[in-house]
Protein backbone atom coordinates (compact mmCIF):
# COMPACT_ATOMS: atom_id res chain seq x y z
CA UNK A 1 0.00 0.00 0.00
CA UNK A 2 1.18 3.66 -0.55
CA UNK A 3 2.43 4.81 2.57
CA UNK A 4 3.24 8.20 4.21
CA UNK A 5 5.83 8.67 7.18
CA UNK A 6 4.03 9.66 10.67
CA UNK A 7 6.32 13.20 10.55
CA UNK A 8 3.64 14.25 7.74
CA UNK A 9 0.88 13.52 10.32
CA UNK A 10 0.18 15.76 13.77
CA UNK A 11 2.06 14.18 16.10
CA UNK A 12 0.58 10.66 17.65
CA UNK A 13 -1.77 9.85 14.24
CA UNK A 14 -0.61 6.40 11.88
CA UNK A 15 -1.80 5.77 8.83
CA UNK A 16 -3.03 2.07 7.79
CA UNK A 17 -4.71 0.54 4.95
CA UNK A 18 -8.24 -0.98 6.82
CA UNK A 19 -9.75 -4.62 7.70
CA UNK A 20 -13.50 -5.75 7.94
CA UNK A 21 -13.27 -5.28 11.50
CA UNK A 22 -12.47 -1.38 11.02
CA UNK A 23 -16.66 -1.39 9.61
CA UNK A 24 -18.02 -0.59 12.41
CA UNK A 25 -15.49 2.59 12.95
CA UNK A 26 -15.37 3.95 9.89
CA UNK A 27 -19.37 4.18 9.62
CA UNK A 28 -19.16 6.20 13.23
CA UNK A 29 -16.52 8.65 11.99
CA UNK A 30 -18.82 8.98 8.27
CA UNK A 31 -21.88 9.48 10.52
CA UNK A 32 -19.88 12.20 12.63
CA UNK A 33 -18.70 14.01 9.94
CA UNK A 34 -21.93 14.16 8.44
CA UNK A 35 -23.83 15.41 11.52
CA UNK A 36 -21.25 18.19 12.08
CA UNK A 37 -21.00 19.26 8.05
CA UNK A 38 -24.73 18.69 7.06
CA UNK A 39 -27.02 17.59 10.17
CA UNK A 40 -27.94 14.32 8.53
CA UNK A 41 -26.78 11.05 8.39
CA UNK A 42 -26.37 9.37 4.51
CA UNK A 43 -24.32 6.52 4.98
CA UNK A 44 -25.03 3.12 5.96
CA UNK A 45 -22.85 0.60 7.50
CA UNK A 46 -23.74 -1.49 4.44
CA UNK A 47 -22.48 0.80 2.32
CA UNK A 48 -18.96 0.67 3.77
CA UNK A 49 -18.85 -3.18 3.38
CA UNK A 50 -20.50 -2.85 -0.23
CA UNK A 51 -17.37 -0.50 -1.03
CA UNK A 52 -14.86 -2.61 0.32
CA UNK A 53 -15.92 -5.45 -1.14
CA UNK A 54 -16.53 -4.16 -4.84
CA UNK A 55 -14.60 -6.20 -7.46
CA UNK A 56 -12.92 -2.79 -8.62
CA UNK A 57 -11.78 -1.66 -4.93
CA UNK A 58 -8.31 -3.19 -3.06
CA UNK A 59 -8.49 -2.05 0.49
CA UNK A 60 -4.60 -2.30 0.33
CA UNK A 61 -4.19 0.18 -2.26
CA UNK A 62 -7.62 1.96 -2.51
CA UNK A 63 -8.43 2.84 1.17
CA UNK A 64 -6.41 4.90 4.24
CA UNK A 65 -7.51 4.97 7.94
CA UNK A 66 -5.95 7.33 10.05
CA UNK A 67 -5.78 6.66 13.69
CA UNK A 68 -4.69 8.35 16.80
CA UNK A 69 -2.41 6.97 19.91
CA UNK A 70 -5.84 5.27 21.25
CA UNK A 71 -6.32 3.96 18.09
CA UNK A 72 -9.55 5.65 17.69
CA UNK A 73 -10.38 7.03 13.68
CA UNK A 74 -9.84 10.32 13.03
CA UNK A 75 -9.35 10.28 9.38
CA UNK A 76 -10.50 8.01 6.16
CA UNK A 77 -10.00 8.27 2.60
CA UNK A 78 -10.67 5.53 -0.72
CA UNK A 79 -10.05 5.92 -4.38
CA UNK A 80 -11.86 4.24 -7.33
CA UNK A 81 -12.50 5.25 -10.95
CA UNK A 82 -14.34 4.25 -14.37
CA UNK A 83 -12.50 3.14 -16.87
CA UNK A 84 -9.37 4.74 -15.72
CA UNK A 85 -10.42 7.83 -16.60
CA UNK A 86 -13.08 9.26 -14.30
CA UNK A 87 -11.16 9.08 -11.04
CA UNK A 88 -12.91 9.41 -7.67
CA UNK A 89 -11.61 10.05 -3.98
CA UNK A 90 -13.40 10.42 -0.77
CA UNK A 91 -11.56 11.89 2.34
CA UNK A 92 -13.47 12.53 5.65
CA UNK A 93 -11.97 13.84 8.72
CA UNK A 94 -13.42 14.18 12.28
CA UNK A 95 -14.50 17.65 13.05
CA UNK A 96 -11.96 17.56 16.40
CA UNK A 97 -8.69 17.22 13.69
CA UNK A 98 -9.81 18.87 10.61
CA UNK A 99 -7.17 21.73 9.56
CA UNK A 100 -4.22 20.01 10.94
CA UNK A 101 -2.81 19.04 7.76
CA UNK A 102 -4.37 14.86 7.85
CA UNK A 103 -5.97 16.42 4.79
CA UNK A 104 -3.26 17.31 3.23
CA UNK A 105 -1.80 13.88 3.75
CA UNK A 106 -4.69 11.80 2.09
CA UNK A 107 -5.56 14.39 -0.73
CA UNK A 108 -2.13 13.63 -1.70
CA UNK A 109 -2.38 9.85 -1.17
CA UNK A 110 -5.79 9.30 -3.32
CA UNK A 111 -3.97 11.57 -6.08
CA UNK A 112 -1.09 9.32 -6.05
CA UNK A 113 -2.87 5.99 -6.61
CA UNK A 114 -5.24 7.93 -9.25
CA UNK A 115 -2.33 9.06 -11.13
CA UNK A 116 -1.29 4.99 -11.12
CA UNK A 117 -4.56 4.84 -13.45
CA UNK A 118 -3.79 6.78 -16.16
CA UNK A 119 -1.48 4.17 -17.68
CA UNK A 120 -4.30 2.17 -18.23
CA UNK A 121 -6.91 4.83 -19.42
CA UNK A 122 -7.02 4.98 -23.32
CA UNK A 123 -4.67 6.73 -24.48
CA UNK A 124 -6.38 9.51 -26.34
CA UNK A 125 -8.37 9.72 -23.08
CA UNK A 126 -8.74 13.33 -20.97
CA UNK A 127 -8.15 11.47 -16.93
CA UNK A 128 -9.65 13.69 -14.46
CA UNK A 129 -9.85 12.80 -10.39
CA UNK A 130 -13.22 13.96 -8.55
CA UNK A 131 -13.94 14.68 -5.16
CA UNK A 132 -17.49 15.51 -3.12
CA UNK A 133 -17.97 17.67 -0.21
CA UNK A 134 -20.64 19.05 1.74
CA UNK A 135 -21.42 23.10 0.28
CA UNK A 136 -21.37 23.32 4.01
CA UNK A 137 -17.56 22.71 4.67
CA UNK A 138 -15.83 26.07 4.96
CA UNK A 139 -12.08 24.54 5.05
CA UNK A 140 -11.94 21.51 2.13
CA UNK A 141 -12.86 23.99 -0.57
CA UNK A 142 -9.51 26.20 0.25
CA UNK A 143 -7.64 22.94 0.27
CA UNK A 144 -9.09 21.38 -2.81
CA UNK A 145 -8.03 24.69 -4.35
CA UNK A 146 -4.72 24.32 -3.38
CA UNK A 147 -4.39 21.26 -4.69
CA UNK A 148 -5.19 22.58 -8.44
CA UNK A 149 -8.70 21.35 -8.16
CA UNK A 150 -11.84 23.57 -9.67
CA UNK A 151 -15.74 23.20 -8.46
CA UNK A 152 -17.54 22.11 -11.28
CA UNK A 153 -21.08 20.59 -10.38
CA UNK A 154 -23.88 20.44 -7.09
CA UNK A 155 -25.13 17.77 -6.49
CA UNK A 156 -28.68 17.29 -4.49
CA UNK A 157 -30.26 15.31 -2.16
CA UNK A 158 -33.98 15.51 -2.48
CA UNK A 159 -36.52 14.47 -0.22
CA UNK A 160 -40.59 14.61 0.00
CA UNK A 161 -42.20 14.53 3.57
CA UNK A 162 -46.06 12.99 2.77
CA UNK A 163 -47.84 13.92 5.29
CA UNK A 164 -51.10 11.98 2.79
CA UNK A 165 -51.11 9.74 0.45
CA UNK A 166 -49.23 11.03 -3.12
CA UNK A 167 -51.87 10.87 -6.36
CA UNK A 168 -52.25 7.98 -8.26
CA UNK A 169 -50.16 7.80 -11.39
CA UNK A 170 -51.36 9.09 -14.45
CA UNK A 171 -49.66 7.07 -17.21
CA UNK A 172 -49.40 7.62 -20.93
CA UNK A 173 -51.87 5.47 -23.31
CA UNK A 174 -50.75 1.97 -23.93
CA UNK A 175 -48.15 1.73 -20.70
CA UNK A 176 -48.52 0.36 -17.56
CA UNK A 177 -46.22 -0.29 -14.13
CA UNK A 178 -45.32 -3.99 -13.08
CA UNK A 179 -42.78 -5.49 -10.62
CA UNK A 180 -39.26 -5.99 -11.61
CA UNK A 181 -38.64 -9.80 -11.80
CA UNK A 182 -35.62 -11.16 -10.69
CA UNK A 183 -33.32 -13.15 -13.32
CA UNK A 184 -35.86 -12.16 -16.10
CA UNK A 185 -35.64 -8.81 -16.18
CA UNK A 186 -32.21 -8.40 -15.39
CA UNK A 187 -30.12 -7.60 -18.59
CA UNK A 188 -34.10 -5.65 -19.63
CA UNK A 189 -33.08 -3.42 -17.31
CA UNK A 190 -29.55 -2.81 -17.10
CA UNK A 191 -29.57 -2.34 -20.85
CA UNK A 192 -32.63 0.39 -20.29
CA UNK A 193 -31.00 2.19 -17.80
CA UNK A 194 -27.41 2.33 -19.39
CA UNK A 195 -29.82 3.85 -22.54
CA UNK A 196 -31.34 6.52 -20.44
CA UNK A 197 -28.37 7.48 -18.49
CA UNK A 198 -26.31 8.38 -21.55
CA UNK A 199 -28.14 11.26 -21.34
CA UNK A 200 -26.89 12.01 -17.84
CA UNK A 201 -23.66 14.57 -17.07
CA UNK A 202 -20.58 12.38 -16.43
CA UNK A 203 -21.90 9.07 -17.86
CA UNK A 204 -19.58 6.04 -19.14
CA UNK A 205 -20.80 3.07 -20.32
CA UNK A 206 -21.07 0.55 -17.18
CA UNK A 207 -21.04 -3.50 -17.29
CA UNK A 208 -23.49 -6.00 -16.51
CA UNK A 209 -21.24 -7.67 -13.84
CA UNK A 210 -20.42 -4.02 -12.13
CA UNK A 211 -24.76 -2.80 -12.44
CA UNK A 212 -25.63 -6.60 -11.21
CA UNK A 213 -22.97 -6.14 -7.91
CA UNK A 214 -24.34 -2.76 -6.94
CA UNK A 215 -28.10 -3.98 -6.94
CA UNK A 216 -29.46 -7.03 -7.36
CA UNK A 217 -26.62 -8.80 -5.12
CA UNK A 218 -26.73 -5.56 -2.68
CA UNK A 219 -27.77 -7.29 0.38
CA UNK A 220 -31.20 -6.00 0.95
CA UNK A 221 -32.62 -6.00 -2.31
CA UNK A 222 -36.07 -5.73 -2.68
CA UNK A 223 -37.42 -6.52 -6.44
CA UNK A 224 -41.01 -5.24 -5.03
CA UNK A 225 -39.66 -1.99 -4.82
CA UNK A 226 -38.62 -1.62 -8.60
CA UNK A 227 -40.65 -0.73 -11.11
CA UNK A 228 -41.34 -0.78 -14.18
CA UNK A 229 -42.65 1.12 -16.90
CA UNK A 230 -43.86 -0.98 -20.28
CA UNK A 231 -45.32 -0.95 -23.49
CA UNK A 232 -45.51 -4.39 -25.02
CA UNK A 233 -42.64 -5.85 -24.23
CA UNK A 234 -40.33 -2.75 -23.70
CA UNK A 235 -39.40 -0.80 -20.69
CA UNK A 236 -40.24 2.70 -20.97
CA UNK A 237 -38.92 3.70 -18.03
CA UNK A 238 -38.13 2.44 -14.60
CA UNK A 239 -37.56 3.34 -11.07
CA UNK A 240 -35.86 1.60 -8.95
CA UNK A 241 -35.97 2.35 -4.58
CA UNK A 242 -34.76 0.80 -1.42
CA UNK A 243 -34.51 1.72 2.12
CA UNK A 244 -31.57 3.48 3.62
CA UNK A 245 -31.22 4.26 7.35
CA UNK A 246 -35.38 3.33 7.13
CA UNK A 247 -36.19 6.03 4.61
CA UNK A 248 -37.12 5.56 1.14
CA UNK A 249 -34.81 5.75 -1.43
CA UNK A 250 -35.05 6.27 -5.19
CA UNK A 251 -31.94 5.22 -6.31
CA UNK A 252 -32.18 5.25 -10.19
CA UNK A 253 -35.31 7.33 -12.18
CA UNK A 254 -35.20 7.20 -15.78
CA UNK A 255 -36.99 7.58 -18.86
CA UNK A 256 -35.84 6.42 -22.12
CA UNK A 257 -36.20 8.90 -25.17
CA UNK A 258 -39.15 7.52 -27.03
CA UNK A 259 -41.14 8.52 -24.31
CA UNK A 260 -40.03 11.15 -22.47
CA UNK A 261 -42.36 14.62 -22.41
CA UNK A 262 -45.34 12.39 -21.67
CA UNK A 263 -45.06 12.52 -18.01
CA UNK A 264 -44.26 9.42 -17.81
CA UNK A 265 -41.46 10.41 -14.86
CA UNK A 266 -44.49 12.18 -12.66
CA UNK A 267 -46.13 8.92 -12.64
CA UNK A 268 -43.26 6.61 -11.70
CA UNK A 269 -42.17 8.94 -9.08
CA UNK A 270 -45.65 8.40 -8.21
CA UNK A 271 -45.99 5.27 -8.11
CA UNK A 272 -42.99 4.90 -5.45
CA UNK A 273 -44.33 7.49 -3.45
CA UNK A 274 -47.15 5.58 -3.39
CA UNK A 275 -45.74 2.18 -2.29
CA UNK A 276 -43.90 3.63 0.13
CA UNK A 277 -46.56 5.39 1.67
CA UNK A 278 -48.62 2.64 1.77
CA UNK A 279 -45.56 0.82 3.59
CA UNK A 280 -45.80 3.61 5.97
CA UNK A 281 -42.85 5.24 4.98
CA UNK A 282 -43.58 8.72 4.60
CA UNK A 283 -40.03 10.44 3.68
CA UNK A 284 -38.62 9.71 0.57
CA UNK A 285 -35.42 10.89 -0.85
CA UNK A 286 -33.20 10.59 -4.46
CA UNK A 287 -30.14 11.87 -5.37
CA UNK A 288 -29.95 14.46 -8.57
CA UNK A 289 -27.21 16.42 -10.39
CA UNK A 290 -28.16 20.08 -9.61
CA UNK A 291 -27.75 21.29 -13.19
CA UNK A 292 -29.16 18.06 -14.34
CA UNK A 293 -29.14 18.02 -18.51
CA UNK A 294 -32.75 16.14 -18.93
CA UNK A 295 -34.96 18.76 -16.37
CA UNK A 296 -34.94 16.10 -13.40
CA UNK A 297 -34.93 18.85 -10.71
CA UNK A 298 -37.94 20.36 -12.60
CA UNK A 299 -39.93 17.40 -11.96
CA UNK A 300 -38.49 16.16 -8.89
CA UNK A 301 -40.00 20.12 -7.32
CA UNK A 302 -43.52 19.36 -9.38
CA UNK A 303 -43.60 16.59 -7.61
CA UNK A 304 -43.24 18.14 -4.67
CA UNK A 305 -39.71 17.11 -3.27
CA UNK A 306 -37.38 19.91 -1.79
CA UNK A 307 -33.46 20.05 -2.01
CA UNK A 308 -32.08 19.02 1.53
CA UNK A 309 -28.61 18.58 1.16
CA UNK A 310 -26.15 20.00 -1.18
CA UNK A 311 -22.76 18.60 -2.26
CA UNK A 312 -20.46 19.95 -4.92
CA UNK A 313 -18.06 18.19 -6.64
CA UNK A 314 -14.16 19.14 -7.27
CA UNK A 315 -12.06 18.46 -10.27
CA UNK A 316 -8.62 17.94 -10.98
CA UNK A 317 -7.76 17.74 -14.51
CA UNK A 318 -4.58 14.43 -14.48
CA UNK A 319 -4.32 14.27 -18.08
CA UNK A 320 -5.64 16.66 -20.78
CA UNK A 321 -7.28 14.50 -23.80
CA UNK A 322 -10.97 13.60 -24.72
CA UNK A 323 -13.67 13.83 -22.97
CA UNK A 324 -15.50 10.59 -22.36
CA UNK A 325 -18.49 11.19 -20.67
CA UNK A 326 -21.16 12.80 -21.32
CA UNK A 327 -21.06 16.39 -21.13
CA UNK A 328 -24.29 17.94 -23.07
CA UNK A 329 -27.51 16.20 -24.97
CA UNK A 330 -28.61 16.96 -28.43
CA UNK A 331 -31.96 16.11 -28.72
């Protein structure tokens, strides 16, 4: 694992690559951090082991845990990418030890393995690493700047507090809302999602294997709570929810281009509301690129959902080239 002497540290803090033991910790210090930067908790424990465990992720090269002399966490970062050349890191530091330079040490960690990428991005390829933060944190910005990083994006989090039942869907002529089922539906669905996300800022293509790991393996995966939009025999559009920290969660709303502008996204947004109201789950949340190129924040306030979290995203260009991802939509 990349390492870092403990001189580069404040005095008394190690730096170690983690173990499935360290779960339990590092979803304390996440929950922490979030309560001081946003008032909210986000993460799950699950989420930590669903990380970790990824087929993409090496907790001996791809994750740091700092520690102090009671061996307590004070400090975490992890690394990952997309095809080599979307390049993420994630850094969170407990409020008590922020601004004593253990940022410093793991910005320049999670740049060092992401530069270890770019051998293996394409070569005509523009490699750029990423980084999220709460709008709320008054200190990371100054560093990220610093570190030759620019903010280019918000991201939301979105939530609707029902206190009665949502309306019932009103769906376009000739479509209609099943279940997702499991093992025949699955390559339906990854195929119209990868469609309809093309259309979505940052977007590279994704693989079965990776799309199957992060949901219908995810341990508590719940094909009641996907659904889908059809005509015939093709999906129109789909969304698919869970629970997370016992709220619920749309995790992926999409429409795919034939029928978009029919309000078609209303209706399956209604239709979880729904569900999950009649579960008795009243607050339901989504995640949504703030400048969002299809109009999702448009419809996500018609449908009566309010913007409680922001996060922005930092970039730091590694390699100049070609874009990738998707960047605009021409209709």
């Amino acid at each position: 694992m990349p390492t870092t002497s403990t001189t580069t540290l404040p005095m008394g803090l190690t730096i170690r690559s983690p173990k499935m033991e360290d779960v339990q910790a590092v979803f304390d210090l996440f929950s922490v951090c979030e309560m001081a930067d946003d008032g909210t908790i986000t993460y799950t424990r699950q989420n930590v082991v669903d990380y970790w465990q990824a087929p993409d992720v090496d907790m001996e090269t791809d994750v740091w845990l700092v520690a102090n002399e009671k061996g307590q966490l004070v400090g975490y970062a992890d690394s990952g990418h997309r095809m080599h050349v979307t390049l993420f890191s994630d850094v969170h530091v407990h409020p008590d030890y922020r601004n004593q330079g253990i940022e410093n040490v793991l910005l320049r960690l999670t740049e060092e393995r992401a530069r270890q990428h770019i051998a293996e991005a394409p070569a005509h390829a523009r490699v750029t690493l990423n980084s999220w933060i709460s709008h709320n944190d008054k200190m990371l910005p100054t560093l990220f700047e610093q570190a030759g990083y620019s903010m280019i994006r918000s991201h939301w989090r979105m939530r609707i507090d029902m206190n009665e039942a949502p309306p019932v869907p009103e769906l376009p002529e000739h479509v209609t809302i099943r279940a997702f089922v499991r093992r025949q539906d699955d390559q339906a669905v990854f195929d119209a999602d990868e469609e309809a996300f093309q259309d979505h800022w940052g977007h590279l293509p994704d693989t079965f294997e990776h799309w199957e790991y992060w949901t219908v393996k995810r341990e508590g995966f719940d094909p009641s709570l996907w659904f889908l939009a059809v005509e015939g025999n093709k999906i129109a559009g789909l969304a698919l929810c869970s629970y997370e920290n016992g709220e619920g969660w749309v995790n992926n709303l999409a429409v795919r281009r034939p029928w978009r502008k029919q309000g078609l996204g209303l209706a399956l947004l209604r239709q979880a509301f729904g569900e999950f109201y009649r579960r008795g789950t009243h607050v339901v949340g989504l995640g949504v690129d703030a400048q969002n190129l299809t109009g999702a924040t448009r419809l996500y306030t018609r449908a009566g959902m309010h913007v409680a979290v922001q996060h922005d995203t930092y970039q730091k260009e590694l390699r100049p080239g070609e874009e990738l991802s998707t960047q605009s939509v021409s209709e």
